[in-house]
Protein backbone atom coordinates (compact mmCIF):
# COMPACT_ATOMS: atom_id res chain seq x y z
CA UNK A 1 145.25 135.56 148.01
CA UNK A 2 142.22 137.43 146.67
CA UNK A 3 142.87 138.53 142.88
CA UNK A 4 141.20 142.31 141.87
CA UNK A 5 140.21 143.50 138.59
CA UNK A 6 139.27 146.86 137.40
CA UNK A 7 137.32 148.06 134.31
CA UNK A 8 135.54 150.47 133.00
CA UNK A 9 138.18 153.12 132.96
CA UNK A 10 138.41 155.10 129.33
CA UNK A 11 138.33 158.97 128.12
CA UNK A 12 135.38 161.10 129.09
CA UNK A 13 134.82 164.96 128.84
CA UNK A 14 135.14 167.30 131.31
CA UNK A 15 131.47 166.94 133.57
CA UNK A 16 130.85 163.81 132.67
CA UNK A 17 130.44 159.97 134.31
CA UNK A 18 131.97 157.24 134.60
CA UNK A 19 131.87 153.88 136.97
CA UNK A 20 134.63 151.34 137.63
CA UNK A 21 134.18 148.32 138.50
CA UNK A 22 136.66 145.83 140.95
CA UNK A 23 135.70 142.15 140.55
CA UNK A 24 137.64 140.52 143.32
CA UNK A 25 138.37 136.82 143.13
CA UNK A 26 136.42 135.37 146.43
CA UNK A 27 134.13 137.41 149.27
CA UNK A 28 134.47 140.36 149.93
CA UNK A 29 132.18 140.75 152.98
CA UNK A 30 135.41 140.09 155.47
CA UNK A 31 137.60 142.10 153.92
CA UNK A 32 139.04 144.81 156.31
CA UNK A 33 139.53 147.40 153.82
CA UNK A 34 138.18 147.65 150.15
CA UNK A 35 138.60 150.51 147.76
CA UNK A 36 139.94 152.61 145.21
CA UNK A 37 143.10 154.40 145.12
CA UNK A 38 144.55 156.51 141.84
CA UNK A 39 147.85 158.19 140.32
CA UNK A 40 147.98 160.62 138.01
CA UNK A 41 151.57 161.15 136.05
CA UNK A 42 154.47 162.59 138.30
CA UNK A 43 152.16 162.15 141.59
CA UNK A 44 152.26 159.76 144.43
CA UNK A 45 149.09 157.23 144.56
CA UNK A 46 146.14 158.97 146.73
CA UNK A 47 143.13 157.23 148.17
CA UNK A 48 140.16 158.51 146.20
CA UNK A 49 137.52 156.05 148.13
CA UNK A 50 137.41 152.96 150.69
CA UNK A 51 134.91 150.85 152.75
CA UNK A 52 136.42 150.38 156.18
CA UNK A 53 135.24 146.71 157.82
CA UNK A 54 132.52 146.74 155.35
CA UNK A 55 130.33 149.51 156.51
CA UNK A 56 131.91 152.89 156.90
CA UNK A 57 132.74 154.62 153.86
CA UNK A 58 136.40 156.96 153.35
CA UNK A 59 136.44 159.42 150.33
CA UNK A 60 139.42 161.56 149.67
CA UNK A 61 138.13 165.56 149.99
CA UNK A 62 138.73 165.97 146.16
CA UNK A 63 136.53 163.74 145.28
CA UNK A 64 133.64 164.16 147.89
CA UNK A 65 130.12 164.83 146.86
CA UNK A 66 130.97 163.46 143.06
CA UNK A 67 132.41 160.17 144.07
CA UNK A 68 130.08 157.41 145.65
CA UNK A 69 131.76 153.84 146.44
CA UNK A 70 129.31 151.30 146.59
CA UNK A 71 129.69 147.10 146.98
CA UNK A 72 127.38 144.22 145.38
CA UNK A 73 128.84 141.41 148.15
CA UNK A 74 126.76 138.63 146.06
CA UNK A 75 128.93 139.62 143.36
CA UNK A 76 131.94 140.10 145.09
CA UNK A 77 132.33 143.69 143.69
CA UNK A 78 132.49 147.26 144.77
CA UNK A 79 132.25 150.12 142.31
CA UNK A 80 133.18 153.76 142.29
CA UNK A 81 130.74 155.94 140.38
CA UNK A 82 132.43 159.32 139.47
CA UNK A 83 130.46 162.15 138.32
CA UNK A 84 131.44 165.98 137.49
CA UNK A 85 134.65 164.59 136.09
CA UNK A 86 137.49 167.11 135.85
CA UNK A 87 140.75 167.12 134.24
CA UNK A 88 142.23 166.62 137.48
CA UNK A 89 140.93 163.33 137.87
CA UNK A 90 142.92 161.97 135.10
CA UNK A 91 145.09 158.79 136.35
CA UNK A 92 145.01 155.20 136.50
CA UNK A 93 142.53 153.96 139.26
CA UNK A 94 143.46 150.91 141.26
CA UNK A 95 141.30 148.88 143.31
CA UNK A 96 142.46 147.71 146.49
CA UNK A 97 141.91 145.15 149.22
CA UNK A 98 143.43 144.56 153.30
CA UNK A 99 143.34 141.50 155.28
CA UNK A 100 144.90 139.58 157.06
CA UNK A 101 147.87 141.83 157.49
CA UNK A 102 148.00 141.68 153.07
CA UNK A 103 147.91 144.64 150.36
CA UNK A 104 146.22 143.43 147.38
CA UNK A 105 145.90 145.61 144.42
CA UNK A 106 144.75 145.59 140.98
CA UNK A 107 146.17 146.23 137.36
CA UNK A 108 144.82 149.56 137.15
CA UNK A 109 142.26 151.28 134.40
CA UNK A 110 142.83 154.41 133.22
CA UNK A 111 141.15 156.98 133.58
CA UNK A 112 141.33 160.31 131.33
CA UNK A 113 139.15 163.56 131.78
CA UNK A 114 140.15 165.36 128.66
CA UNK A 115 137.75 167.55 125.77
């Protein structure tokens, strides 16, 4: 079973950047799905941004036009750059993998949007 982990999570202001990072533990090039998903406090978990079969991208409509999810296969890695951050984005991100009929997910980073 492919292993995911997540960093670069930590506090930023309010309009600024950060980019996580999912190292997953073999290649990623066959995975079905591959992406990030986050919860915030009190809220269910929401996808925030997914490659589908490895080419088409899926980004949640909150985050759209200040998310980009991108993948480094010969690293085995895929990476969310956020930008614009608002408090609203606060919550710990997970990274997540599908195949084979299996849910794989990470240990989270958190992420907090605060001044």
């Amino acid at each position: 079973q492919v292993q995911l982990v997540e960093s670069g999570g930590g506090l930023v202001q309010p309009g600024g950047s950060l980019r996580l990072s999912c190292a997953a533990s073999r290649s990623i090039s066959s995975l079905n799905y591959m992406g990030w998903y986050r919860q915030a406090p009190g809220k269910e978990r929401e996808l925030v941004a997914r490659f589908i079969n490895g080419g088409r991208t899926d980004y949640a409509d909150s985050v759209t036009g200040r998310c980009s999810i991108a993948r480094d296969n010969a690293k085995n890695t895929v990476y969310l750059q956020m930008n614009d951050l608002k408090a609203e984005d606060t919550a710990v991100y997970y990274c997540n993998a599908y195949y084979n009929a299996l849910t794989v997910w990470g240990q989270g980073t958190q992420v907090t949007v605060s001044s």
